[in-house]
Structure formats: C-alpha cells, structure tokens
PDB file of N, CA and C in Angstrom:
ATOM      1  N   UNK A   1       0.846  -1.179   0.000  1.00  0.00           N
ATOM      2  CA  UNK A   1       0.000   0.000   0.000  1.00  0.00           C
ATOM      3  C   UNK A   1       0.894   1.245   0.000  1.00  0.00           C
ATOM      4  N   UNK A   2       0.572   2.381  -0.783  1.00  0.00           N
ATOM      5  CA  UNK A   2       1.282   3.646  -0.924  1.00  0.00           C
ATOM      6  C   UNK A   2       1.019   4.661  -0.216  1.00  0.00           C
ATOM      7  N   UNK A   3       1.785   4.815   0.599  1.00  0.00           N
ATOM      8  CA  UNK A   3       1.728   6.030   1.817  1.00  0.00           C
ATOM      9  C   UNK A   3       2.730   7.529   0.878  1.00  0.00           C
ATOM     10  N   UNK A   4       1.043   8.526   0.899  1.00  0.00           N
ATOM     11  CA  UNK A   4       1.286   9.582   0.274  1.00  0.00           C
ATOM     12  C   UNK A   4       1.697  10.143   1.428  1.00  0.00           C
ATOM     13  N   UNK A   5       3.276  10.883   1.152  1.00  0.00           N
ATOM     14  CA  UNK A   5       3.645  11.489   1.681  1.00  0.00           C
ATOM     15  C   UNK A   5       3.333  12.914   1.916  1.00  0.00           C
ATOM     16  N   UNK A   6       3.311  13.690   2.874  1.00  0.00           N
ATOM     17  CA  UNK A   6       2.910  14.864   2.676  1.00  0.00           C
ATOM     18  C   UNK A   6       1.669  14.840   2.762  1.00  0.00           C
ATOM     19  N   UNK A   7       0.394  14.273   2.485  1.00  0.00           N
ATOM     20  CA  UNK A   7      -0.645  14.184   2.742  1.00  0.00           C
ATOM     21  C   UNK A   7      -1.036  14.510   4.269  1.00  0.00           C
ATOM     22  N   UNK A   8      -2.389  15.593   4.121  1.00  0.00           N
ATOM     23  CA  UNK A   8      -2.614  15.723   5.577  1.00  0.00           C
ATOM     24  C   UNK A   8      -3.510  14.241   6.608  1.00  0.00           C
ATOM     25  N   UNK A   9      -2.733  14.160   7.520  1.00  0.00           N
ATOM     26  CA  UNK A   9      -3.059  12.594   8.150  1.00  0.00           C
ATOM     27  C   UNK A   9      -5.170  13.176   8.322  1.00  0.00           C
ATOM     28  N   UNK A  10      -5.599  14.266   8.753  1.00  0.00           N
ATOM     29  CA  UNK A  10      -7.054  14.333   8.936  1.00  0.00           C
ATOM     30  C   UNK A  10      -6.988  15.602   8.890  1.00  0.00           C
ATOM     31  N   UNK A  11      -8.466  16.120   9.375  1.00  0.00           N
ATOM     32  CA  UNK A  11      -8.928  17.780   9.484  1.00  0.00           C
ATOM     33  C   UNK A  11      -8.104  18.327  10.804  1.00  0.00           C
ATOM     34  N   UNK A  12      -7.298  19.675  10.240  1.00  0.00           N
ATOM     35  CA  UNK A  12      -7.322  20.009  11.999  1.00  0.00           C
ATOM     36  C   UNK A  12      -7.990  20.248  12.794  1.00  0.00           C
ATOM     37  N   UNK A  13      -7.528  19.905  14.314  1.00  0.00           N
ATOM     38  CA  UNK A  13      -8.972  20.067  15.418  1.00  0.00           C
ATOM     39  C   UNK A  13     -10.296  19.083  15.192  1.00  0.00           C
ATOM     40  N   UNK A  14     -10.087  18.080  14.162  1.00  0.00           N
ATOM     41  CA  UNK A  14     -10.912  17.239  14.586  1.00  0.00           C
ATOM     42  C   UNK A  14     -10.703  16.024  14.457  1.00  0.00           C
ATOM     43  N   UNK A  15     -12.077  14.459  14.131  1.00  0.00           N
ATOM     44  CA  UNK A  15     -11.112  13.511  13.809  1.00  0.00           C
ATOM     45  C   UNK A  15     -11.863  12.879  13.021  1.00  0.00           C
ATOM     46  N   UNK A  16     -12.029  14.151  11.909  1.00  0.00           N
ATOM     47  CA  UNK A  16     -12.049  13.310  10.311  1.00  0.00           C
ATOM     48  C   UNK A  16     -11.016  12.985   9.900  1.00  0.00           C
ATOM     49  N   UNK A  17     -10.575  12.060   9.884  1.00  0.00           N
ATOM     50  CA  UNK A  17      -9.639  11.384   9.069  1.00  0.00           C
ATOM     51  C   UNK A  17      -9.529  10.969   7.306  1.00  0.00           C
ATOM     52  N   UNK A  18      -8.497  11.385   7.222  1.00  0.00           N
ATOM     53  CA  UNK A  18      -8.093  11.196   5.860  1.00  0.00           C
ATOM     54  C   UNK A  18      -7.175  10.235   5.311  1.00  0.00           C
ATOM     55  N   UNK A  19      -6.482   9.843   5.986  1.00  0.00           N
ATOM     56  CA  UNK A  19      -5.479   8.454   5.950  1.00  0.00           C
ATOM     57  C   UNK A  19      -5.365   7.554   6.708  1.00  0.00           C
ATOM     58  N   UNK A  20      -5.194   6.205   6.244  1.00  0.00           N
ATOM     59  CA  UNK A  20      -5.291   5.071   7.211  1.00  0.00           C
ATOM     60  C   UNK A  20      -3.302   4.824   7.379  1.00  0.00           C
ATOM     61  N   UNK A  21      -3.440   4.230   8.523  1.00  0.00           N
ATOM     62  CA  UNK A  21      -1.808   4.153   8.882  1.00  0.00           C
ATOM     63  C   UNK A  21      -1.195   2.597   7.823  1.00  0.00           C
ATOM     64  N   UNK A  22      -2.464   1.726   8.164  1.00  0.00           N
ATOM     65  CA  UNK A  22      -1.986   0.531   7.422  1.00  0.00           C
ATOM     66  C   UNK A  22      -2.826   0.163   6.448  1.00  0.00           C
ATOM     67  N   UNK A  23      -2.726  -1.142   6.166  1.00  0.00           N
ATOM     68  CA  UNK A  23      -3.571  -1.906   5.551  1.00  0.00           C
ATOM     69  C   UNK A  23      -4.372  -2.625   6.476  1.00  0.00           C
ATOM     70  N   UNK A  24      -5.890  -2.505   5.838  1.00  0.00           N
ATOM     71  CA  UNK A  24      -6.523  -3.782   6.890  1.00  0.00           C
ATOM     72  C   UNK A  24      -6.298  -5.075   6.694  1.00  0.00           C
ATOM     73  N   UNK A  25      -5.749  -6.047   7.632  1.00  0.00           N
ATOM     74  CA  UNK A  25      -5.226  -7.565   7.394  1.00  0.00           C
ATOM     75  C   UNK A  25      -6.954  -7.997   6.893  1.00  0.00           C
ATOM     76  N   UNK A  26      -8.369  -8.006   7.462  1.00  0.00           N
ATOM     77  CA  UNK A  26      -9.285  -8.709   6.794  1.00  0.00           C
ATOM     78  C   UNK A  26      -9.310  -8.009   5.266  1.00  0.00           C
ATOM     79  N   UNK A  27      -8.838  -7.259   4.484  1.00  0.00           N
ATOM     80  CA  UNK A  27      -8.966  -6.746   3.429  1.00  0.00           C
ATOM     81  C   UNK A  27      -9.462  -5.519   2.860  1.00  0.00           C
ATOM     82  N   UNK A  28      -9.345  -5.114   1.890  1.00  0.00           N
ATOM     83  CA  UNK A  28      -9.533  -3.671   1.635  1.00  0.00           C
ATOM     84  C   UNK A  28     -11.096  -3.487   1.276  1.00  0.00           C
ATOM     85  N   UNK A  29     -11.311  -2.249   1.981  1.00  0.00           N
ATOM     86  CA  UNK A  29     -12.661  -1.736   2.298  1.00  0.00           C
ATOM     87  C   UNK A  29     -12.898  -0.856   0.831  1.00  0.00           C
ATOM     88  N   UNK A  30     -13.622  -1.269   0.327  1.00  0.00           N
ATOM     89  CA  UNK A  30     -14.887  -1.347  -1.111  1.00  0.00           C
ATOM     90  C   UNK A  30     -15.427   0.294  -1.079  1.00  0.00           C
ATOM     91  N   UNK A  31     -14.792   0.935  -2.082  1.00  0.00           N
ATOM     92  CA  UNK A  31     -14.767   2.234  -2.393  1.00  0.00           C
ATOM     93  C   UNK A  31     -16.575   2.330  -3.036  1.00  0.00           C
ATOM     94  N   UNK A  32     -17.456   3.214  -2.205  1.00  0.00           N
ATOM     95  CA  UNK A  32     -18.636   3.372  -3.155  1.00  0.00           C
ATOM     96  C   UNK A  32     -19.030   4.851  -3.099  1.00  0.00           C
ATOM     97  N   UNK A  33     -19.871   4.858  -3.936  1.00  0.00           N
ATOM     98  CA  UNK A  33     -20.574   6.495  -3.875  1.00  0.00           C
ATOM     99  C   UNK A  33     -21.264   6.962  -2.586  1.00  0.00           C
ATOM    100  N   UNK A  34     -20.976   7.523  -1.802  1.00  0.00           N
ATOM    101  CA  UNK A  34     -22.345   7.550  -0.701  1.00  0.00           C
ATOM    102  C   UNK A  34     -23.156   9.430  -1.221  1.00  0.00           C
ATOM    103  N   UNK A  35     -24.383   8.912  -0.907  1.00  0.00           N
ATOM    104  CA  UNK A  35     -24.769   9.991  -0.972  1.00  0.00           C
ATOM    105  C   UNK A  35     -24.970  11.080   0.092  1.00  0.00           C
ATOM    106  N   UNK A  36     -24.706  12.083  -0.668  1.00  0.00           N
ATOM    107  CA  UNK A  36     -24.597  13.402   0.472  1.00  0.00           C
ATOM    108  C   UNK A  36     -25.855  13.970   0.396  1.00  0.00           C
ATOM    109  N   UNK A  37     -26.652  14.116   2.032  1.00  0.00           N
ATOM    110  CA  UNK A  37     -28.312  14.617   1.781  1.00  0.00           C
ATOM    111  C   UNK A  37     -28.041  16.223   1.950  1.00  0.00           C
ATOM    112  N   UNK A  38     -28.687  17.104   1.786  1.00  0.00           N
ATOM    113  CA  UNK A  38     -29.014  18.669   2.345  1.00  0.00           C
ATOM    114  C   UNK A  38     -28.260  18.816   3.412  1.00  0.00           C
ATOM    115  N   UNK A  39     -28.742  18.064   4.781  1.00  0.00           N
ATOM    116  CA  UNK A  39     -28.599  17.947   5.515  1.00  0.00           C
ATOM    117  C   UNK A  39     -27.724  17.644   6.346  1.00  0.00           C
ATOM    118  N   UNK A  40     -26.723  17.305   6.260  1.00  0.00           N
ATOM    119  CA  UNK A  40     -25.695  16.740   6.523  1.00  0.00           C
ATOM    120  C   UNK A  40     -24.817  18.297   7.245  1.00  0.00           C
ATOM    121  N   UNK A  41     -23.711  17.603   8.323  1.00  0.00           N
ATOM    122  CA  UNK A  41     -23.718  18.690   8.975  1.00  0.00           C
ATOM    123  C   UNK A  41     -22.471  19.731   8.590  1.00  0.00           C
ATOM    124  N   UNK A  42     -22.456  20.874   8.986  1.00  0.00           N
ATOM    125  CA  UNK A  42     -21.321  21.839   8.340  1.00  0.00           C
ATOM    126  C   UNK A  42     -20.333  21.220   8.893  1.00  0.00           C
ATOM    127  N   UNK A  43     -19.453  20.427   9.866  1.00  0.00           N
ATOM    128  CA  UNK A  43     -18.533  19.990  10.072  1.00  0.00           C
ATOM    129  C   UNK A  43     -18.177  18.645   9.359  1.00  0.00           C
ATOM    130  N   UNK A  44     -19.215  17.683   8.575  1.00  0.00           N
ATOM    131  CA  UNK A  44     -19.052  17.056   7.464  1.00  0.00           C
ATOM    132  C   UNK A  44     -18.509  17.441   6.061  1.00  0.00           C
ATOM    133  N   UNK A  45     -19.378  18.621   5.467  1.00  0.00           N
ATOM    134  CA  UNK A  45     -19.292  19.748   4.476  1.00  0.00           C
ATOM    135  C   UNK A  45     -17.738  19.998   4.535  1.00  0.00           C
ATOM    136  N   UNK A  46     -17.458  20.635   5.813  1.00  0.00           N
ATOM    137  CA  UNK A  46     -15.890  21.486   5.654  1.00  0.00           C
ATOM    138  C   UNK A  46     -14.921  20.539   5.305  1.00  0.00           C
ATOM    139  N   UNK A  47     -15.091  18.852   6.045  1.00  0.00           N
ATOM    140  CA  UNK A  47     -14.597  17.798   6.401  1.00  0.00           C
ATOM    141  C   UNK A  47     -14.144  17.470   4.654  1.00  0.00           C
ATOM    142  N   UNK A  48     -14.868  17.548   3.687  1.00  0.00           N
ATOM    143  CA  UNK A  48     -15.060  17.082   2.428  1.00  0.00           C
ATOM    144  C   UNK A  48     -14.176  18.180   1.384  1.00  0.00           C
ATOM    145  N   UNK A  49     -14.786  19.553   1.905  1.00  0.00           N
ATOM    146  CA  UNK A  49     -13.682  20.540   1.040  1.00  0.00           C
ATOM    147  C   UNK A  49     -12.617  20.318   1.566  1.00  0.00           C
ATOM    148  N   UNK A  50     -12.388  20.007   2.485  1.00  0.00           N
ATOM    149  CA  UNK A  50     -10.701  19.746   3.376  1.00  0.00           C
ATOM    150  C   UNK A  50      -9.691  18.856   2.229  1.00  0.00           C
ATOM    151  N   UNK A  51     -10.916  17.955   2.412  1.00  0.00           N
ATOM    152  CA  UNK A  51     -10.012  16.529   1.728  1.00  0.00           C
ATOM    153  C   UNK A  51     -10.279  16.501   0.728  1.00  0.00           C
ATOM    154  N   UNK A  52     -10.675  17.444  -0.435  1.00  0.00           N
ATOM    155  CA  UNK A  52     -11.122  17.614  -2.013  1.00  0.00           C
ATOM    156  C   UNK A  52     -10.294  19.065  -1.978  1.00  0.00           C
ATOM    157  N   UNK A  53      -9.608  19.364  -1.245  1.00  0.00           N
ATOM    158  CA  UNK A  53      -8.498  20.443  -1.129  1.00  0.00           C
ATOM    159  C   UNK A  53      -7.011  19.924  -1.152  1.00  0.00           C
ATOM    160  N   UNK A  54      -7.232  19.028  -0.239  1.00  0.00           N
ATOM    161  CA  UNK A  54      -5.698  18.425  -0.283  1.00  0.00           C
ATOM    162  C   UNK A  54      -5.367  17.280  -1.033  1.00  0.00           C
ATOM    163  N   UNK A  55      -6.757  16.887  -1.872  1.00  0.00           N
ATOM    164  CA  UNK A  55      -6.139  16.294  -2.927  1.00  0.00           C
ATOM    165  C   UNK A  55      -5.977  16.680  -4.286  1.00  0.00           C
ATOM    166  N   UNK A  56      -6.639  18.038  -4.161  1.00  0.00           N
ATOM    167  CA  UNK A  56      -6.128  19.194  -5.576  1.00  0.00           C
ATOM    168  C   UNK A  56      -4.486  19.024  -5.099  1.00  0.00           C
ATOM    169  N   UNK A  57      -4.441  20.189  -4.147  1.00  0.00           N
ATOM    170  CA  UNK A  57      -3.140  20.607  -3.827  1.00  0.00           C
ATOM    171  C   UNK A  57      -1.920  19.206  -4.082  1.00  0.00           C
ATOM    172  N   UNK A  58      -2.324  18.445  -3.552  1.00  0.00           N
ATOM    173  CA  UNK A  58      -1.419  17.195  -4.058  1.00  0.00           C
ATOM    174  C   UNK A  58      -1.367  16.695  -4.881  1.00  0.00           C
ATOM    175  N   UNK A  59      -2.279  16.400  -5.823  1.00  0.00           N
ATOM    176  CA  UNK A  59      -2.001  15.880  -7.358  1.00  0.00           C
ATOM    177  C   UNK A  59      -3.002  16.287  -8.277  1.00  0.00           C
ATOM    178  N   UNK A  60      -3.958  17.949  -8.288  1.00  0.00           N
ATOM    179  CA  UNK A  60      -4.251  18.070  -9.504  1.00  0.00           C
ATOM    180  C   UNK A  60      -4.996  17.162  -9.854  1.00  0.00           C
ATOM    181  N   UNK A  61      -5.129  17.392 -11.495  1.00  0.00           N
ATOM    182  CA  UNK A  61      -5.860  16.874 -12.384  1.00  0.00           C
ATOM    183  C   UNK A  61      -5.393  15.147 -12.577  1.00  0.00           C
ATOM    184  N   UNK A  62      -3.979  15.318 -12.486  1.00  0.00           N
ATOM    185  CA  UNK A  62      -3.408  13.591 -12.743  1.00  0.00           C
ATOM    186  C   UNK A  62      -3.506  12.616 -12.096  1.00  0.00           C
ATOM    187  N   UNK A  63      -3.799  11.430 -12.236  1.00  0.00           N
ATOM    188  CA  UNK A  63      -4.342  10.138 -11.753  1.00  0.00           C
ATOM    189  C   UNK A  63      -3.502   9.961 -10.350  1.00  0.00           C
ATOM    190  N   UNK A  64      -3.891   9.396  -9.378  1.00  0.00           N
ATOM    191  CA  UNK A  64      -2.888   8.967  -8.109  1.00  0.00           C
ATOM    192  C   UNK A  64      -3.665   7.895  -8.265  1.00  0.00           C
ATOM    193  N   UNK A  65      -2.959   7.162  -7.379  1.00  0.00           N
ATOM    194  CA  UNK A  65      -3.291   5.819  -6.478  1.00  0.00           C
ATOM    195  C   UNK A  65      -3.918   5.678  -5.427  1.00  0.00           C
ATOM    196  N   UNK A  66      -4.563   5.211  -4.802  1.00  0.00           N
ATOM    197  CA  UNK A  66      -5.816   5.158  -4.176  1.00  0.00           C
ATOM    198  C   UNK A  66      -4.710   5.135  -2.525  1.00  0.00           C
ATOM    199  N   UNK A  67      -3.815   4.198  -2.655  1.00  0.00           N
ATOM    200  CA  UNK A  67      -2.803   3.779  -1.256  1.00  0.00           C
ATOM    201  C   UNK A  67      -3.639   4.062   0.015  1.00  0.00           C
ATOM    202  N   UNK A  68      -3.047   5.062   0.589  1.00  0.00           N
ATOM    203  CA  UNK A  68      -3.216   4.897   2.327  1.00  0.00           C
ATOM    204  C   UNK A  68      -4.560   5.951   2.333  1.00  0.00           C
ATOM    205  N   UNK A  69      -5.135   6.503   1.349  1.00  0.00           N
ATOM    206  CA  UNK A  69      -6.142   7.825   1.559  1.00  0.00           C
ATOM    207  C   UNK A  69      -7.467   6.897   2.323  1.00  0.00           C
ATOM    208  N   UNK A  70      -8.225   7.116   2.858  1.00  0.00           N
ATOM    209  CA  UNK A  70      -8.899   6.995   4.052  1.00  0.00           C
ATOM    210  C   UNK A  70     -10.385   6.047   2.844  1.00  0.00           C
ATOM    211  N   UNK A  71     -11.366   5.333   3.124  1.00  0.00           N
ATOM    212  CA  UNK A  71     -11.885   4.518   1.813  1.00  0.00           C
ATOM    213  C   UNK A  71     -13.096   5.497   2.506  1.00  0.00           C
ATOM    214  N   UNK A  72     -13.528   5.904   3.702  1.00  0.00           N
ATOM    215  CA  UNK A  72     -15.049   6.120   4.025  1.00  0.00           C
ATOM    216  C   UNK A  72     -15.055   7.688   3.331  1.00  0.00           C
ATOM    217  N   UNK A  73     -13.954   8.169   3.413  1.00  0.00           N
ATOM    218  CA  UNK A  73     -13.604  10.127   3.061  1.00  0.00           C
ATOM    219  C   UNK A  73     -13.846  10.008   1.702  1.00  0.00           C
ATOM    220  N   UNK A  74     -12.903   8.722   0.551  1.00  0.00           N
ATOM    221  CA  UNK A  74     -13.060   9.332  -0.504  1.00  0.00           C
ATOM    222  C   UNK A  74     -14.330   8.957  -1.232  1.00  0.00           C
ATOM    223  N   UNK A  75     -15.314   8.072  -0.357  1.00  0.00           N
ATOM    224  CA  UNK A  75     -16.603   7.457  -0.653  1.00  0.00           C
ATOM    225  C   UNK A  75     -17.359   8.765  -0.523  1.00  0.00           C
ATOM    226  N   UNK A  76     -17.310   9.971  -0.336  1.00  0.00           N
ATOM    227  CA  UNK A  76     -17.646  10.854  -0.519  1.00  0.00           C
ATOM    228  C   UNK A  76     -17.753  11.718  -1.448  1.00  0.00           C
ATOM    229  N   UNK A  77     -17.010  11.629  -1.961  1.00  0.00           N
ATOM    230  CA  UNK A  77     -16.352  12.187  -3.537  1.00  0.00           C
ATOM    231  C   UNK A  77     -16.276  11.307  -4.349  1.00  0.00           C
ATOM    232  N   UNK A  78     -16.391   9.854  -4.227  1.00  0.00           N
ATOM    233  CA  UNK A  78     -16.079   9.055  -5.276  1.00  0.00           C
ATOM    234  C   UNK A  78     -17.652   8.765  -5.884  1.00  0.00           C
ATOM    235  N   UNK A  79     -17.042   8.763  -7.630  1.00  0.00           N
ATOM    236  CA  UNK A  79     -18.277   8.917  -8.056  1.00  0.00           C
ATOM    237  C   UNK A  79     -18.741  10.688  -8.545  1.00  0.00           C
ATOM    238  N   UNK A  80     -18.250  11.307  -8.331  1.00  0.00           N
ATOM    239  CA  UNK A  80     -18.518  12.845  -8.330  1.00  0.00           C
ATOM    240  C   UNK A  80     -17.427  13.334  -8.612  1.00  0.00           C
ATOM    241  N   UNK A  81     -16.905  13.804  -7.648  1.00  0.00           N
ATOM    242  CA  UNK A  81     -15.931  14.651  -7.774  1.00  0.00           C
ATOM    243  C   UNK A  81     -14.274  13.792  -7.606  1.00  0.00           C
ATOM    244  N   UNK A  82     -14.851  13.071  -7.629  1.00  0.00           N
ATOM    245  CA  UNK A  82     -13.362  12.132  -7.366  1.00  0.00           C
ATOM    246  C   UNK A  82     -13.582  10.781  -8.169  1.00  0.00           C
ATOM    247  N   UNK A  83     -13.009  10.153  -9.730  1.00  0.00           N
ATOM    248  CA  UNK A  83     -13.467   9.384 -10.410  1.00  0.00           C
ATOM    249  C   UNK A  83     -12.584   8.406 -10.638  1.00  0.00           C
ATOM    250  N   UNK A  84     -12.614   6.943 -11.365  1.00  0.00           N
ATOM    251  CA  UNK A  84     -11.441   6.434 -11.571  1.00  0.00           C
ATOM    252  C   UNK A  84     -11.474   7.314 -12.706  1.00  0.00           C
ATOM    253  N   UNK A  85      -9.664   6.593 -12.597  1.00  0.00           N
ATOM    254  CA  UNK A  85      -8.709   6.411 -13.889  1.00  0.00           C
ATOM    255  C   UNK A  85      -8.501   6.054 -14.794  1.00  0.00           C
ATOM    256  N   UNK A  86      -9.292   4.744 -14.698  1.00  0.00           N
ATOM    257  CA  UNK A  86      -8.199   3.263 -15.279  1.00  0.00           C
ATOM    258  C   UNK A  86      -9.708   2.837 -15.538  1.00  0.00           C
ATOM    259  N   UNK A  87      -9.453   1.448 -16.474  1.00  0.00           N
ATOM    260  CA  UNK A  87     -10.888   0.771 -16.691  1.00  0.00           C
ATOM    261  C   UNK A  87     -10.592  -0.763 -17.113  1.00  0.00           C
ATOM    262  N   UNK A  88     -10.447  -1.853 -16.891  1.00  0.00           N
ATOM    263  CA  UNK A  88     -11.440  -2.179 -15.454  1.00  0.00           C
ATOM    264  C   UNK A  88     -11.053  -0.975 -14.434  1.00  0.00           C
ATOM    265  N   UNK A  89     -11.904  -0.622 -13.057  1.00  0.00           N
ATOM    266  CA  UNK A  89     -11.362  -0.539 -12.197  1.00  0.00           C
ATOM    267  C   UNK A  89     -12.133  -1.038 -10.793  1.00  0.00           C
ATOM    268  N   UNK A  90     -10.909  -1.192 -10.025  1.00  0.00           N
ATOM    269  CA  UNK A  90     -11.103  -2.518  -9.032  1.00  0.00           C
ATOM    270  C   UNK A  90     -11.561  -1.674  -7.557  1.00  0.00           C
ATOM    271  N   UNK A  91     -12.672  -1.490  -7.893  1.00  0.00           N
ATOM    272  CA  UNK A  91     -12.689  -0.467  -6.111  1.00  0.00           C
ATOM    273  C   UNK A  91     -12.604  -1.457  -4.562  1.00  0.00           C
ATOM    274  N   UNK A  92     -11.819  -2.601  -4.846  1.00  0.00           N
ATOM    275  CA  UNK A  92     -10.842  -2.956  -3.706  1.00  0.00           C
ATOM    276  C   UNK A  92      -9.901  -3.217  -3.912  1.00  0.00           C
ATOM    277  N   UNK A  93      -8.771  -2.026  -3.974  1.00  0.00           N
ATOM    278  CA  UNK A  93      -7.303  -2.469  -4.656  1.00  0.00           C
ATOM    279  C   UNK A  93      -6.998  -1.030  -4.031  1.00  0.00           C
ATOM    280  N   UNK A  94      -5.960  -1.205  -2.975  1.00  0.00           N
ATOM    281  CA  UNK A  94      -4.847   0.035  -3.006  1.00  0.00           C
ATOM    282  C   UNK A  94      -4.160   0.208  -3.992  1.00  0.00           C
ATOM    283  N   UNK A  95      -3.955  -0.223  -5.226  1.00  0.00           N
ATOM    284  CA  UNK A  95      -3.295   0.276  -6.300  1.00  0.00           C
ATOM    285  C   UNK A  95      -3.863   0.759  -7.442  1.00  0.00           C
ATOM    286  N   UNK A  96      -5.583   0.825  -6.853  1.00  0.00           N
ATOM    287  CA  UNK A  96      -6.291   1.362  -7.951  1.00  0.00           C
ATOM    288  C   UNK A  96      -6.029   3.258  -8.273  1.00  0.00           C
ATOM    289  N   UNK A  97      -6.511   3.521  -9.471  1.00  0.00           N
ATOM    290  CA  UNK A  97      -5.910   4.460  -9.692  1.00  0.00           C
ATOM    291  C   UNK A  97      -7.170   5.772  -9.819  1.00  0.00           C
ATOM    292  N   UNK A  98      -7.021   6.862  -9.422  1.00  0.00           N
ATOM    293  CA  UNK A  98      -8.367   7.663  -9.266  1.00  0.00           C
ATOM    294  C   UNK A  98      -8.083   8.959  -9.892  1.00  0.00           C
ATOM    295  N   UNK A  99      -8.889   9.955 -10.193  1.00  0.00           N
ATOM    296  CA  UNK A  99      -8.544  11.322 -10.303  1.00  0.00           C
ATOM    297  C   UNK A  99      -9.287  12.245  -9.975  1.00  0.00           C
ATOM    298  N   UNK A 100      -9.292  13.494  -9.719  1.00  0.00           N
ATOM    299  CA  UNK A 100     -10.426  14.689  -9.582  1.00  0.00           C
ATOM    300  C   UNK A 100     -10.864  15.148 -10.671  1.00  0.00           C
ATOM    301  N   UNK A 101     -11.850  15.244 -10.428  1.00  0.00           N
ATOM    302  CA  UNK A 101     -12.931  15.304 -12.059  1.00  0.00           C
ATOM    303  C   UNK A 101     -12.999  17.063 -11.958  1.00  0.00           C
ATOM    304  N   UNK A 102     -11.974  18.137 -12.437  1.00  0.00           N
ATOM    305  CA  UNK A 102     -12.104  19.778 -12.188  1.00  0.00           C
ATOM    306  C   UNK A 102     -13.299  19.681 -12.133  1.00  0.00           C
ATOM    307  N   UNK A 103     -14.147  19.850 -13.268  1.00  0.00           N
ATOM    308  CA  UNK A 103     -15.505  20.593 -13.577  1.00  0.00           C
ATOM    309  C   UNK A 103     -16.585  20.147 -12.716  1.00  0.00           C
ATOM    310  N   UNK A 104     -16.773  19.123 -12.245  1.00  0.00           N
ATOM    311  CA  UNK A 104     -17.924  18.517 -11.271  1.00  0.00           C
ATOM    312  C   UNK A 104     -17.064  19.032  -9.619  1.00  0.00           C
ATOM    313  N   UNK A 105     -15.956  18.789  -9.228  1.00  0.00           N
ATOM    314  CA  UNK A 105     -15.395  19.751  -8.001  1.00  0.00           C
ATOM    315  C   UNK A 105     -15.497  20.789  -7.887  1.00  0.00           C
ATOM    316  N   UNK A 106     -14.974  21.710  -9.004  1.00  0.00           N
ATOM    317  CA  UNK A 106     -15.650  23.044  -9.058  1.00  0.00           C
ATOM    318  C   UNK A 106     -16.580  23.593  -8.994  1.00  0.00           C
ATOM    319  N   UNK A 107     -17.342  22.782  -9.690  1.00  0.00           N
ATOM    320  CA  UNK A 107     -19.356  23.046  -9.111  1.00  0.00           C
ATOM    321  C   UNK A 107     -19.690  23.326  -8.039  1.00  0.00           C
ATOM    322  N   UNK A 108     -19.239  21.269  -7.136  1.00  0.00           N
ATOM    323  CA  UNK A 108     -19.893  21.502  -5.921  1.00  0.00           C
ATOM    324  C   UNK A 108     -18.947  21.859  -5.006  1.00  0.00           C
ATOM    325  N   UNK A 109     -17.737  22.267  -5.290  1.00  0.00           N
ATOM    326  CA  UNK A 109     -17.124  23.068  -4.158  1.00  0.00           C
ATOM    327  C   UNK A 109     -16.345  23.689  -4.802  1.00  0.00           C
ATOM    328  N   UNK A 110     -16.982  25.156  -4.716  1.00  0.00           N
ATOM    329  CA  UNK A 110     -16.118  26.609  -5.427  1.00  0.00           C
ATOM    330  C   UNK A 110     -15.362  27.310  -4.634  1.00  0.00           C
ATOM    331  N   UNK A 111     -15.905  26.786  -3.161  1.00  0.00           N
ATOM    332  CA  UNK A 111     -14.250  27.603  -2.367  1.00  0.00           C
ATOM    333  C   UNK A 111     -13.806  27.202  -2.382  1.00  0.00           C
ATOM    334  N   UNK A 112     -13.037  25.512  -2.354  1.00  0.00           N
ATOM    335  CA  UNK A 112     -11.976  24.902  -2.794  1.00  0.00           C
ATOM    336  C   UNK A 112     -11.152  26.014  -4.218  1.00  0.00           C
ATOM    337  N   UNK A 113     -11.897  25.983  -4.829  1.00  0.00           N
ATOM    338  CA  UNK A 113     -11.137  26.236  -6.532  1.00  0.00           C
ATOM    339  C   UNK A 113     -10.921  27.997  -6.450  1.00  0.00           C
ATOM    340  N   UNK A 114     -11.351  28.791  -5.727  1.00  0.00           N
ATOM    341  CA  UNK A 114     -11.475  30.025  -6.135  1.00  0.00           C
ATOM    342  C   UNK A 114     -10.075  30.299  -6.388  1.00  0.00           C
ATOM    343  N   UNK A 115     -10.383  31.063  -7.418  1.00  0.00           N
ATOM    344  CA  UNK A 115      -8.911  31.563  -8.420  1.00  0.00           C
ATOM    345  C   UNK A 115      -8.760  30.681  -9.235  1.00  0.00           C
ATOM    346  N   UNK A 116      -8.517  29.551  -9.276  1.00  0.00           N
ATOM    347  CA  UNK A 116      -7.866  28.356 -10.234  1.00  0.00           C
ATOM    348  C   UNK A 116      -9.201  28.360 -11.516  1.00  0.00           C
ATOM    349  N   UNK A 117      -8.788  28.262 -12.672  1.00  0.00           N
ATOM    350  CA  UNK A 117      -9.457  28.588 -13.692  1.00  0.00           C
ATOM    351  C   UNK A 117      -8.718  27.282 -14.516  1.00  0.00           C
TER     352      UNK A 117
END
C-alpha cells in the first residue's frame, strides 16, 4: 500500500480522518458512492472541502493511487468529484488508480477552486 507522503493525516482540530496508517489484514474496504443529503452537517461539508483540497493541492488533475487515503472520506467524492482512472477498475485495490474530475469539483465546491481557472 502507498503512503502519500505529505498528505494531511485528517482535518485540523478534529477527527475526520483522511489516511489510514496501514492496511486492513481482513482486506480492503470497497470504495462506493455515498450519498450526500441537504442535511448533513457543516462539520461534514468542511470535512469534504478539506479533503477535495488536499487532494487538488497534491495531485491536480493527474491520476494517483488510491494507497493509504482513508476509503469512508473518498466514498464521498467518489463517483462525483473524485473518479477512476483506469478501466477495469477494481474499487478494492490500493493500487487502484483515481482522479479529480475539475468541472464537477468546481461546481460543488467553489471555495476549494477560487482563483484556479
């Protein structure tokens, strides 16, 4: 499994987490879309631009690897704003490969992007 370096380990001051330290020995946890209601709370919301921030800032538009990034955080974005790469793709594989989709991130989160054109 690929431990992005530099990556922020969670949110500061709280404990959304964004990276797992290891691998799980029963096996890797199954990347899906979850849906986000209205409702959902502003410390979820910020929780999501956080981590759809620091994975601009870290790799942009170009494909990464799925490695140590947290599976419940990017089940948030995945599917939306966070898409595969690759095709097949295996949403239980730390070596699967993902990217940020600009135009659907930018939509639903424009303070992330402000300025970047």
């Amino acid at each position: 499994m690929l431990k992005h370096r530099g990556f922020p380990g969670r949110l500061p001051g709280t404990d959304f987490q964004f990276v797992i330290r290891r691998a799980n020995p029963k096996g890797v946890t199954k990347l899906i879309s979850r849906e986000r209601f209205k409702d959902r709370s502003p410390a979820d919301r910020r929780a999501d631009a956080a981590f759809l921030a620091a994975l601009w800032d870290h790799f942009g538009e170009e494909p990464f690897e799925r490695g140590n990034l947290d599976a419940g955080r990017l089940s948030w974005l995945f599917g939306r704003e966070v898409v595969p790469a690759e095709q097949p793709f295996d949403a239980e594989s730390y070596e699967a490969l993902l990217k940020v989709d600009f135009r659907k991130a930018q939509a639903a989160f424009p303070e992330v992007f402000d300025g970047d054109e």
